[in-house]
PDB file of N, CA and C in Angstrom:
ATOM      1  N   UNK A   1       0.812  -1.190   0.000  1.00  0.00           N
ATOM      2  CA  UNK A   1       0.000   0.000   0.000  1.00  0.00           C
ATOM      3  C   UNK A   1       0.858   1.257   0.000  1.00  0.00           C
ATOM      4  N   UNK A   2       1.992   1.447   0.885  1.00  0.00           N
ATOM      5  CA  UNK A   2       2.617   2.342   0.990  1.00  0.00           C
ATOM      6  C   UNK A   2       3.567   2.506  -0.627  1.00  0.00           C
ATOM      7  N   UNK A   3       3.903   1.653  -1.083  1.00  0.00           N
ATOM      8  CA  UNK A   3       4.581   1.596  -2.324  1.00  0.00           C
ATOM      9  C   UNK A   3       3.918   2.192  -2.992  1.00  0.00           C
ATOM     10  N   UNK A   4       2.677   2.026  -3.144  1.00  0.00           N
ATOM     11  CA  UNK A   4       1.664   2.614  -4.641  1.00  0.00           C
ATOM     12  C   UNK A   4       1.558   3.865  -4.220  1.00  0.00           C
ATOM     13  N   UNK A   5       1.609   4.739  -2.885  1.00  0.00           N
ATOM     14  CA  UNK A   5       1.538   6.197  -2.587  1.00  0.00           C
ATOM     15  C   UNK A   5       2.880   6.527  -2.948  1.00  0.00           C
ATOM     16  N   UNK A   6       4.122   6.030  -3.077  1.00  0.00           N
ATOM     17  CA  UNK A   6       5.044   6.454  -3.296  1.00  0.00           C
ATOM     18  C   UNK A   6       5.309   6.687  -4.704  1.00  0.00           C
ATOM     19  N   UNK A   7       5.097   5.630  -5.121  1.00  0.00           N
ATOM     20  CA  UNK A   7       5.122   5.281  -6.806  1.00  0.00           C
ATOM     21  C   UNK A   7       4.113   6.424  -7.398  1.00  0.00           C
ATOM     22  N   UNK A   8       3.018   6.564  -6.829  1.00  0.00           N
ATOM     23  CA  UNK A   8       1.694   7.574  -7.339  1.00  0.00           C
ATOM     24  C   UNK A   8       2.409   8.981  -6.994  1.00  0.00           C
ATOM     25  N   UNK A   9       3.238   9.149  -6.161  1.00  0.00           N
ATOM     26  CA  UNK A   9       3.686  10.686  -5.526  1.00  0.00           C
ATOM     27  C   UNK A   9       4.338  11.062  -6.968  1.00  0.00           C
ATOM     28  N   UNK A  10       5.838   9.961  -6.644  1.00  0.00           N
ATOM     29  CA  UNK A  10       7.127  10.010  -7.804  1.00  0.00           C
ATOM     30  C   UNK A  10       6.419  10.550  -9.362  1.00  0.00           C
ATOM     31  N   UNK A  11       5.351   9.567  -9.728  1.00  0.00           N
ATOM     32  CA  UNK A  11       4.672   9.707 -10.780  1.00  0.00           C
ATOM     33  C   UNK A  11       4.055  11.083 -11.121  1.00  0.00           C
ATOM     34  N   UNK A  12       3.277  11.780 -10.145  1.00  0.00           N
ATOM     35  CA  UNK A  12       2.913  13.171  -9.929  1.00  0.00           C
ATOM     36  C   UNK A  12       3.823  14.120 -10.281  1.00  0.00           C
ATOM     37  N   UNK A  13       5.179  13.830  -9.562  1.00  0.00           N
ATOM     38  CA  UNK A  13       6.150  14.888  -9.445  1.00  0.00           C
ATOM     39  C   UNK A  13       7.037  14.767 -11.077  1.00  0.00           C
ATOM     40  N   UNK A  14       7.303  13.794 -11.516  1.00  0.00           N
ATOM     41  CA  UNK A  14       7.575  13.773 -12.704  1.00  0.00           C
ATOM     42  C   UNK A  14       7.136  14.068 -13.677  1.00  0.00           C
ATOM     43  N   UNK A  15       5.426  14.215 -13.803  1.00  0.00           N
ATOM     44  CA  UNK A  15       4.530  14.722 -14.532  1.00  0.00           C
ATOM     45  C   UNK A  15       4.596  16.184 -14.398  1.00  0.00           C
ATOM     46  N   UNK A  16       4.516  16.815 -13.434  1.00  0.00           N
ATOM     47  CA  UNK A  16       4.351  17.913 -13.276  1.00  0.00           C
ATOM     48  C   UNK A  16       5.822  18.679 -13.836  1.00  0.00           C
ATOM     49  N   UNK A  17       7.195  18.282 -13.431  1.00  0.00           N
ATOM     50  CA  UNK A  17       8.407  18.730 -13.835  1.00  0.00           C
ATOM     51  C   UNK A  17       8.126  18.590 -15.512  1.00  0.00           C
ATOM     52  N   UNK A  18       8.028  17.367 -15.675  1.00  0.00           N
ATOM     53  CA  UNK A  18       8.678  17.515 -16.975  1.00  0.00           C
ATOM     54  C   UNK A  18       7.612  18.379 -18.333  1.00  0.00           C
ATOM     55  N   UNK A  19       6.123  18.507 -17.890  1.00  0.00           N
ATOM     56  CA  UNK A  19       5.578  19.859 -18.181  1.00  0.00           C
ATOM     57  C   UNK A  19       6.382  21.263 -17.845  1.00  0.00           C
ATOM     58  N   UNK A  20       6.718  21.486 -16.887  1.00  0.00           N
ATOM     59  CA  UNK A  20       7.319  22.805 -16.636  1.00  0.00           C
ATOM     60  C   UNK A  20       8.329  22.698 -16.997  1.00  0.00           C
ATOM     61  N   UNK A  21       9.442  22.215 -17.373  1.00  0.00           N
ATOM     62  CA  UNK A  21      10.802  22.044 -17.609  1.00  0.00           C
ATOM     63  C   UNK A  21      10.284  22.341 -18.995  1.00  0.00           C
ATOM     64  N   UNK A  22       9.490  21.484 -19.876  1.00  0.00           N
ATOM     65  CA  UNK A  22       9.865  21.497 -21.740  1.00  0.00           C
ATOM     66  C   UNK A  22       9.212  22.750 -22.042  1.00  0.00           C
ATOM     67  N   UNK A  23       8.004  23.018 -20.883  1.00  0.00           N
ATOM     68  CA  UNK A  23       7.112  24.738 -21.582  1.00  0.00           C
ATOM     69  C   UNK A  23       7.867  25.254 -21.489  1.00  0.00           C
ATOM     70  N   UNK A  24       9.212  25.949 -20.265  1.00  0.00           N
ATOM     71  CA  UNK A  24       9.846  26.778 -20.241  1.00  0.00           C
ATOM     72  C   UNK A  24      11.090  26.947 -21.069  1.00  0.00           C
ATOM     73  N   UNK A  25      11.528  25.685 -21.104  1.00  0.00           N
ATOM     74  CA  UNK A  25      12.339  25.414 -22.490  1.00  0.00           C
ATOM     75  C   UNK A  25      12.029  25.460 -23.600  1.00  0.00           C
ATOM     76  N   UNK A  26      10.971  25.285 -24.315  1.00  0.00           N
ATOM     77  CA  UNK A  26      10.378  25.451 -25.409  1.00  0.00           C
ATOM     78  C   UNK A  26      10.672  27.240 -25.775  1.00  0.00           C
ATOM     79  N   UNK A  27       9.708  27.650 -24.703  1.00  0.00           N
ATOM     80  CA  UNK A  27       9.226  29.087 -24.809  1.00  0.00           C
ATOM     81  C   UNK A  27      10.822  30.178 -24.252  1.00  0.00           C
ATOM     82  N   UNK A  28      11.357  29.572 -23.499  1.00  0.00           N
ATOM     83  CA  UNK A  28      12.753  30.343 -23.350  1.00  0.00           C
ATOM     84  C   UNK A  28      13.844  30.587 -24.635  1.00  0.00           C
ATOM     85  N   UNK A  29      14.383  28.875 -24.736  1.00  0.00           N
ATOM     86  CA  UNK A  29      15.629  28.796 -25.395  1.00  0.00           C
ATOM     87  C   UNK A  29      15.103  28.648 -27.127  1.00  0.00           C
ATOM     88  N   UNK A  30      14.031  27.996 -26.910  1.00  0.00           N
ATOM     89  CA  UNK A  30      13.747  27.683 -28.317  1.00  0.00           C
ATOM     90  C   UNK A  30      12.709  28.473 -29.430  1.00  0.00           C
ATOM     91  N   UNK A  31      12.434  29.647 -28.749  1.00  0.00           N
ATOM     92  CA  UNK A  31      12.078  30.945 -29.030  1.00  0.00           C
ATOM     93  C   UNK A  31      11.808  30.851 -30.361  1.00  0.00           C
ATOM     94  N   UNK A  32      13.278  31.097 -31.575  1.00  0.00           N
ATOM     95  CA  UNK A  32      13.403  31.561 -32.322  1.00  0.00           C
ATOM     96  C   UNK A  32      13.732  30.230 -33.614  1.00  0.00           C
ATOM     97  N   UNK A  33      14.114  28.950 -32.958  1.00  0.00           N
ATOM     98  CA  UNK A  33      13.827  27.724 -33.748  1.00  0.00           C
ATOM     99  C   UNK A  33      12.850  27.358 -34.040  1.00  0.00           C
ATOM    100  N   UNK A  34      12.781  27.565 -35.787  1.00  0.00           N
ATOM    101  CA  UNK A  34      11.519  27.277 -36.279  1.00  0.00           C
ATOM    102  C   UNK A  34      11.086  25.752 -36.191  1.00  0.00           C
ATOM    103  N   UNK A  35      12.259  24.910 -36.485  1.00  0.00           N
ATOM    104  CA  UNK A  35      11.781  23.672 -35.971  1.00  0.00           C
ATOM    105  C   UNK A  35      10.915  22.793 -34.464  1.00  0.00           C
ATOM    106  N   UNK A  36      11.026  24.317 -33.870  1.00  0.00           N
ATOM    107  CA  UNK A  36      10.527  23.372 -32.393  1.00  0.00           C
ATOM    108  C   UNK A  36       9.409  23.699 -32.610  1.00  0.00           C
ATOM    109  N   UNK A  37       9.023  24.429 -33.588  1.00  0.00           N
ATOM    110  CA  UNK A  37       7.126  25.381 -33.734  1.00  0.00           C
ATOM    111  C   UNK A  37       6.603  23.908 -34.552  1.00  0.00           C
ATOM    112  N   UNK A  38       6.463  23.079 -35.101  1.00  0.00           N
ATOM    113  CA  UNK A  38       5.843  22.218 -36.281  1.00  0.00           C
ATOM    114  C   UNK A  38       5.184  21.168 -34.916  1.00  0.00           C
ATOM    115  N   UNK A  39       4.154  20.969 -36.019  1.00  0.00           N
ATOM    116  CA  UNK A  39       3.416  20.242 -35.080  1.00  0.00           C
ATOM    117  C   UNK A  39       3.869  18.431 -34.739  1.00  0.00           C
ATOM    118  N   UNK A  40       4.529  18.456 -35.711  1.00  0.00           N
ATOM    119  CA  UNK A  40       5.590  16.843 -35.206  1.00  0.00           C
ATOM    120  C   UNK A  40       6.624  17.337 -33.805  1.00  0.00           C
ATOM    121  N   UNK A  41       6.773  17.946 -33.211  1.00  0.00           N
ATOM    122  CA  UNK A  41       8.186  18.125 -32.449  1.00  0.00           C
ATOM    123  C   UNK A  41       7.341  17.955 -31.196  1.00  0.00           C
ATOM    124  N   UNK A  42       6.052  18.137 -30.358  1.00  0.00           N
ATOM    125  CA  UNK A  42       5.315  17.328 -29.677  1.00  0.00           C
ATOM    126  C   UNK A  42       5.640  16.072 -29.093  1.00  0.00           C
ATOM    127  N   UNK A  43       5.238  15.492 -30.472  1.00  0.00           N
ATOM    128  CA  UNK A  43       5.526  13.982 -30.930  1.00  0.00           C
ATOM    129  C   UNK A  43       6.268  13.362 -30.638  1.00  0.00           C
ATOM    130  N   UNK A  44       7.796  13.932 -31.425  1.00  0.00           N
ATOM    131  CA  UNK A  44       9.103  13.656 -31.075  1.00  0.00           C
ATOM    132  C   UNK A  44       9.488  13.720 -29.644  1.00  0.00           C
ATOM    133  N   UNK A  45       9.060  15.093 -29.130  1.00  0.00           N
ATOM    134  CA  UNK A  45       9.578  14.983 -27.868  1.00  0.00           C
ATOM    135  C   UNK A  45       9.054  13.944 -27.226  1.00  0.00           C
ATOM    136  N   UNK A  46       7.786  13.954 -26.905  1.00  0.00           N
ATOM    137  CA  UNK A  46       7.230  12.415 -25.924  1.00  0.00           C
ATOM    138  C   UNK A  46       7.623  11.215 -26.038  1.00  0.00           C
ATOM    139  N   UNK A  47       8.000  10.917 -27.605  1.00  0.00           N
ATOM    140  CA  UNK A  47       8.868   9.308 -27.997  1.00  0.00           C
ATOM    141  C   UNK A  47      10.243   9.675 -27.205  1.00  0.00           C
ATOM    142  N   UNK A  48      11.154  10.972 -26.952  1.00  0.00           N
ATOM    143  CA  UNK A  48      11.994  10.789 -26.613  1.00  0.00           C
ATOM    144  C   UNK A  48      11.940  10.737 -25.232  1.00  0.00           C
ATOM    145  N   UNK A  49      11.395  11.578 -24.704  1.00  0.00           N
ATOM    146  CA  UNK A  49      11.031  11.539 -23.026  1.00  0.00           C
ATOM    147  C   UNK A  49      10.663   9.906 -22.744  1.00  0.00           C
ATOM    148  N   UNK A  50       9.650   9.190 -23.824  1.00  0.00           N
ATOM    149  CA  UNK A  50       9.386   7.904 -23.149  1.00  0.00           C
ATOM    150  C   UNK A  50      10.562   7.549 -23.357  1.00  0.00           C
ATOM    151  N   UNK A  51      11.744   7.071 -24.204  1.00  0.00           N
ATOM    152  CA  UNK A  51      12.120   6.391 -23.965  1.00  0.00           C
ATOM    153  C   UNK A  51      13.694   5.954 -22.915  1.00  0.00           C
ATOM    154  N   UNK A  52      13.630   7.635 -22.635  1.00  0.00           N
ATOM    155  CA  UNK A  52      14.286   8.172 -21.765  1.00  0.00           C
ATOM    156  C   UNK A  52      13.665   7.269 -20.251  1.00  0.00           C
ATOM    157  N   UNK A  53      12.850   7.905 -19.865  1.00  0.00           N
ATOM    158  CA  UNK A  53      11.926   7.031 -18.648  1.00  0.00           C
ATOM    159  C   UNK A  53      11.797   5.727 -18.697  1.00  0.00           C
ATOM    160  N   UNK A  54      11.802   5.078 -19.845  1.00  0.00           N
ATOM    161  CA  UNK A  54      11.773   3.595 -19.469  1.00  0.00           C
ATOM    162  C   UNK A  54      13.920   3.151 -19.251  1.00  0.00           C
ATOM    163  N   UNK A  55      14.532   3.679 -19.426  1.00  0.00           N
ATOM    164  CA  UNK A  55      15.140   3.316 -18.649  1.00  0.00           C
ATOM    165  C   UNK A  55      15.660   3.680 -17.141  1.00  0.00           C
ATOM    166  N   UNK A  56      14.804   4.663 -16.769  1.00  0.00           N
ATOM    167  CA  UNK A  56      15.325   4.816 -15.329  1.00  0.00           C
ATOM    168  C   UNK A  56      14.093   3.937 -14.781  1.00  0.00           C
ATOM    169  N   UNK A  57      12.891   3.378 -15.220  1.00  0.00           N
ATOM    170  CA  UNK A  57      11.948   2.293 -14.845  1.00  0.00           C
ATOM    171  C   UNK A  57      12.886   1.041 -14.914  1.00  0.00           C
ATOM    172  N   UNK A  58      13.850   0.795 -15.640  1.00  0.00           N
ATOM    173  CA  UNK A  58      14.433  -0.482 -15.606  1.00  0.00           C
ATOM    174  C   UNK A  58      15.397  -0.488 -14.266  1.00  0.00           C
ATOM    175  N   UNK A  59      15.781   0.858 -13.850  1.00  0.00           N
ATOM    176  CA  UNK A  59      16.662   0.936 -12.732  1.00  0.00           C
ATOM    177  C   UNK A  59      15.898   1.295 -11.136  1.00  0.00           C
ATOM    178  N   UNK A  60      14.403   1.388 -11.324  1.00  0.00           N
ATOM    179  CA  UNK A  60      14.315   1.823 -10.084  1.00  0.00           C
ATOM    180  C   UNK A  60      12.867   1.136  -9.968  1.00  0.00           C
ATOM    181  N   UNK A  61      12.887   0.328  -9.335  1.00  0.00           N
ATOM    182  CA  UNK A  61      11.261  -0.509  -9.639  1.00  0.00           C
ATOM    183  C   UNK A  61      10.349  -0.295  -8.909  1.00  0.00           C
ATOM    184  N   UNK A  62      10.071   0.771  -7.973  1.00  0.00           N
ATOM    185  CA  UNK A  62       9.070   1.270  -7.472  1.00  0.00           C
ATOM    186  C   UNK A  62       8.214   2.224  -8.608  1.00  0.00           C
ATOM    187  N   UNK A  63       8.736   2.925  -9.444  1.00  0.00           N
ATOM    188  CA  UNK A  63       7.947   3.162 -11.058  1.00  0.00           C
ATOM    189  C   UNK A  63       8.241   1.946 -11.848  1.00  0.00           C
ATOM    190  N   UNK A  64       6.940   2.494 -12.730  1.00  0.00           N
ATOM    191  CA  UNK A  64       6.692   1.635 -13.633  1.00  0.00           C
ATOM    192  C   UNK A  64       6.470   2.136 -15.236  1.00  0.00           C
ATOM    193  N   UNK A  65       5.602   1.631 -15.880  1.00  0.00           N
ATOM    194  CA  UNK A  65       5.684   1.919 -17.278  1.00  0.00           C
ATOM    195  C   UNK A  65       4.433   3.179 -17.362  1.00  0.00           C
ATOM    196  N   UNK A  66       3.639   2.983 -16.468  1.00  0.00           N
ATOM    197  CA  UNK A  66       2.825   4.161 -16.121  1.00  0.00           C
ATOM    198  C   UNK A  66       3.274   5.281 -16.161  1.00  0.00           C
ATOM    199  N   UNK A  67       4.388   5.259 -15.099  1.00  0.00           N
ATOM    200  CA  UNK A  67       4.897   6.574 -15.131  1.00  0.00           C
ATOM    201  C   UNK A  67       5.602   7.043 -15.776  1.00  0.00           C
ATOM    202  N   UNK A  68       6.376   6.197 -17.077  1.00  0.00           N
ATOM    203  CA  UNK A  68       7.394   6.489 -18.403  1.00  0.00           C
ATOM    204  C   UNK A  68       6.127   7.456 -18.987  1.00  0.00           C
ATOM    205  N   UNK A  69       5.045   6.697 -19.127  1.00  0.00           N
ATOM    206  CA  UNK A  69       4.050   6.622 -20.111  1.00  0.00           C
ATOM    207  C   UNK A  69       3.454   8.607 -19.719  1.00  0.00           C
ATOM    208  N   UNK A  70       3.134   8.964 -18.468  1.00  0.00           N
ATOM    209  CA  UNK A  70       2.627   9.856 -17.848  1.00  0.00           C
ATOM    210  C   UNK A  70       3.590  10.899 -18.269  1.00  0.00           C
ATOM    211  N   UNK A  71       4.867  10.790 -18.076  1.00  0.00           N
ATOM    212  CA  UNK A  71       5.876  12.270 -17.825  1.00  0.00           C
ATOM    213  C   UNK A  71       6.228  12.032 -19.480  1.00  0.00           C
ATOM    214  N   UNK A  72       6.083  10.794 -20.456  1.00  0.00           N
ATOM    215  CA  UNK A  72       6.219  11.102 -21.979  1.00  0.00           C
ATOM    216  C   UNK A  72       5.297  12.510 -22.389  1.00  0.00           C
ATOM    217  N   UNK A  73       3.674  11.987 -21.768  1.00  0.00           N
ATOM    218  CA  UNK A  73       2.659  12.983 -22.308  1.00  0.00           C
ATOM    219  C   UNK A  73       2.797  14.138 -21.704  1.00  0.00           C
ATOM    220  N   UNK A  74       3.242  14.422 -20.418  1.00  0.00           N
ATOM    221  CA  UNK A  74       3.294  15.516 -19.920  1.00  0.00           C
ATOM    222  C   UNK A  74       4.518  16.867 -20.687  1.00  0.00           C
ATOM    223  N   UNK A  75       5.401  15.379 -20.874  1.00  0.00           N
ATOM    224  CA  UNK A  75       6.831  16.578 -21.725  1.00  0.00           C
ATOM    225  C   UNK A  75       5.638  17.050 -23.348  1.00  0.00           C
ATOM    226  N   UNK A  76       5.374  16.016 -23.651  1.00  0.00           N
ATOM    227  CA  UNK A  76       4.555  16.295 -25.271  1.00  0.00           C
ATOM    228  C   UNK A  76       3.738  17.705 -24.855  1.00  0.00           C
ATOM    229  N   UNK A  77       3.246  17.453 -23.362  1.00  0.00           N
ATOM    230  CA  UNK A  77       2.022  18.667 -23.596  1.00  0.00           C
ATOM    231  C   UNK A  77       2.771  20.099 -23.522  1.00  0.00           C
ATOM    232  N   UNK A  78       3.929  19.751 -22.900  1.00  0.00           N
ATOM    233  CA  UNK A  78       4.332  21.318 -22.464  1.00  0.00           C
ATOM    234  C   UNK A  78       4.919  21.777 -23.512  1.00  0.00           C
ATOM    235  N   UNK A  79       5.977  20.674 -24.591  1.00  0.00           N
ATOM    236  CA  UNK A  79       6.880  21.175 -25.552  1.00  0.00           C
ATOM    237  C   UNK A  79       5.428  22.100 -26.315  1.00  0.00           C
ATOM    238  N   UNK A  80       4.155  21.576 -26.498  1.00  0.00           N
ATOM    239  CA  UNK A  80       2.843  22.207 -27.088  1.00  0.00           C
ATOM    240  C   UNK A  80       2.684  23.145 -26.693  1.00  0.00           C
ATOM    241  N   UNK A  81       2.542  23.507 -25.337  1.00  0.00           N
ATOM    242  CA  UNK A  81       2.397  24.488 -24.285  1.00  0.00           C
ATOM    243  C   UNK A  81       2.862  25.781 -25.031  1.00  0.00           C
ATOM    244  N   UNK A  82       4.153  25.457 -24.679  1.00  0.00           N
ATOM    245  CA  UNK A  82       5.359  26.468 -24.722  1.00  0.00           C
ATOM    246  C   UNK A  82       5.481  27.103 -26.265  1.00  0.00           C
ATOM    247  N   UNK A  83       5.187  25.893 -27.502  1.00  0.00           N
ATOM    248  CA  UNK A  83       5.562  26.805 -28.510  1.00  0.00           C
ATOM    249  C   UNK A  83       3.807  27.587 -28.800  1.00  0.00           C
ATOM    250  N   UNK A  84       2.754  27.228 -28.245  1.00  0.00           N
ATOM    251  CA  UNK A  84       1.387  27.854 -28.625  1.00  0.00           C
ATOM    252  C   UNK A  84       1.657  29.572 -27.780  1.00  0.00           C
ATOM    253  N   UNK A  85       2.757  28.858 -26.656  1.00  0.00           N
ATOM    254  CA  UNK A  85       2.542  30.659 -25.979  1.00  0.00           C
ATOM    255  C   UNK A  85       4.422  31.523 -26.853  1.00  0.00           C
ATOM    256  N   UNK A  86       4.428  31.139 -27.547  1.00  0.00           N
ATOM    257  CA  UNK A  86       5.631  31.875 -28.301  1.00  0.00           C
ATOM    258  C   UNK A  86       4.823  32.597 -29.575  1.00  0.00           C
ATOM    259  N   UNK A  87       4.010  31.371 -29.934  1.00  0.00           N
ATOM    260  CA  UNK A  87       3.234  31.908 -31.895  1.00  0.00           C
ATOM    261  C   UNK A  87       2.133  32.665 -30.961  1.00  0.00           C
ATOM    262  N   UNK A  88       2.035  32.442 -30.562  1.00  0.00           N
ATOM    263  CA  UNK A  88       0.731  33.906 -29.727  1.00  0.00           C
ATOM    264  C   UNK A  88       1.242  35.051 -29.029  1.00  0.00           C
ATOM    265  N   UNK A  89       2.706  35.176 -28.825  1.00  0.00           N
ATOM    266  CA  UNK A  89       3.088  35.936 -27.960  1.00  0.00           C
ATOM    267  C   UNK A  89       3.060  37.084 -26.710  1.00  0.00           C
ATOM    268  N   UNK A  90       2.257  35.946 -25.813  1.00  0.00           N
ATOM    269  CA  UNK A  90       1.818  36.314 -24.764  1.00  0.00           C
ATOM    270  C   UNK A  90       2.668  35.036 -23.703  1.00  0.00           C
ATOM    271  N   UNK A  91       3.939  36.097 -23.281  1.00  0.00           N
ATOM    272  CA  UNK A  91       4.566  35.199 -22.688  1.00  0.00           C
ATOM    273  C   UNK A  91       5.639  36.075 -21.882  1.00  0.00           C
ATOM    274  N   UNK A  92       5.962  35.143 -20.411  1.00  0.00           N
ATOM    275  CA  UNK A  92       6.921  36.741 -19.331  1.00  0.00           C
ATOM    276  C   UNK A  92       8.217  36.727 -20.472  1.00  0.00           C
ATOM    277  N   UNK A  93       8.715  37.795 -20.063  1.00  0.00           N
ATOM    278  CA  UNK A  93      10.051  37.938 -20.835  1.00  0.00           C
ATOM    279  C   UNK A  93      11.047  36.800 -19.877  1.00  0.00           C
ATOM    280  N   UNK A  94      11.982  36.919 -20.372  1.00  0.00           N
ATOM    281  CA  UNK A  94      13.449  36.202 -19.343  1.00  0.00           C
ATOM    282  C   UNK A  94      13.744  36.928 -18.881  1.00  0.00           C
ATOM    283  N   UNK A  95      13.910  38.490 -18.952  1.00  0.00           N
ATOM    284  CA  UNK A  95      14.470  39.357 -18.129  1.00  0.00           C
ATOM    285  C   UNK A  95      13.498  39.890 -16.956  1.00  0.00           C
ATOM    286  N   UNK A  96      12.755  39.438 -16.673  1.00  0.00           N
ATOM    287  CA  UNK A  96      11.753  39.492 -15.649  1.00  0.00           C
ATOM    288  C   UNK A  96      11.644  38.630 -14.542  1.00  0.00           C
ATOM    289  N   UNK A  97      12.797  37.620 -14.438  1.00  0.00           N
ATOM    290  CA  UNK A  97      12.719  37.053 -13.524  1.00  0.00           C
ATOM    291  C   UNK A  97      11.745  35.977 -12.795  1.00  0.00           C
ATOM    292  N   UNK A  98      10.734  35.803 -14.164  1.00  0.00           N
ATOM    293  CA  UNK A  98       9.998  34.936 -13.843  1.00  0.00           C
ATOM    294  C   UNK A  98       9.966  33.559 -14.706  1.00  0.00           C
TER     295      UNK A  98
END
């Protein structure tokens, strides 16, 4: 019982990072790369995030494929995130500290 709250926490917290990590990366560094704007680079990113996560699932067995599966879609949504708030440009600056 206690495992699956842990595993369910880990899973949470990885979901949630790796949304905020790719929006802000998207929308920070990748600004001005037209390639990160196309609607395949989503895509790409989540195949790479999964397959990134399934090997730290092979090294740590309290996650599972759930949670490869969870922080894949979460990176997909933000790399989305991030370039929808660049082509709309409504977004903090970097020099703002936020």
């Amino acid at each position: 019982m206690i495992f699956s709250i842990i595993a369910f926490i880990l899973a949470s917290i990885a979901a949630v990072a790796g949304f905020n990590v790719s929006k802000r990366f998207v929308r920070d560094r990748l600004r001005y790369v037209d390639g990160a704007h196309k609607a395949l680079t989503p895509v790409l990113a989540g195949i790479g995030a999964y397959l990134i996560a399934l090997l730290v699932t092979g090294l740590l067995p309290i996650v599972g494929i759930g949670t490869a599966i969870a922080f894949a879609l979460s990176v997909a949504a933000g790399v989305a995130a991030g370039s929808r708030e660049v082509k709309s440009g409504v977004y903090p600056s970097i020099t703002s500290g936020g």
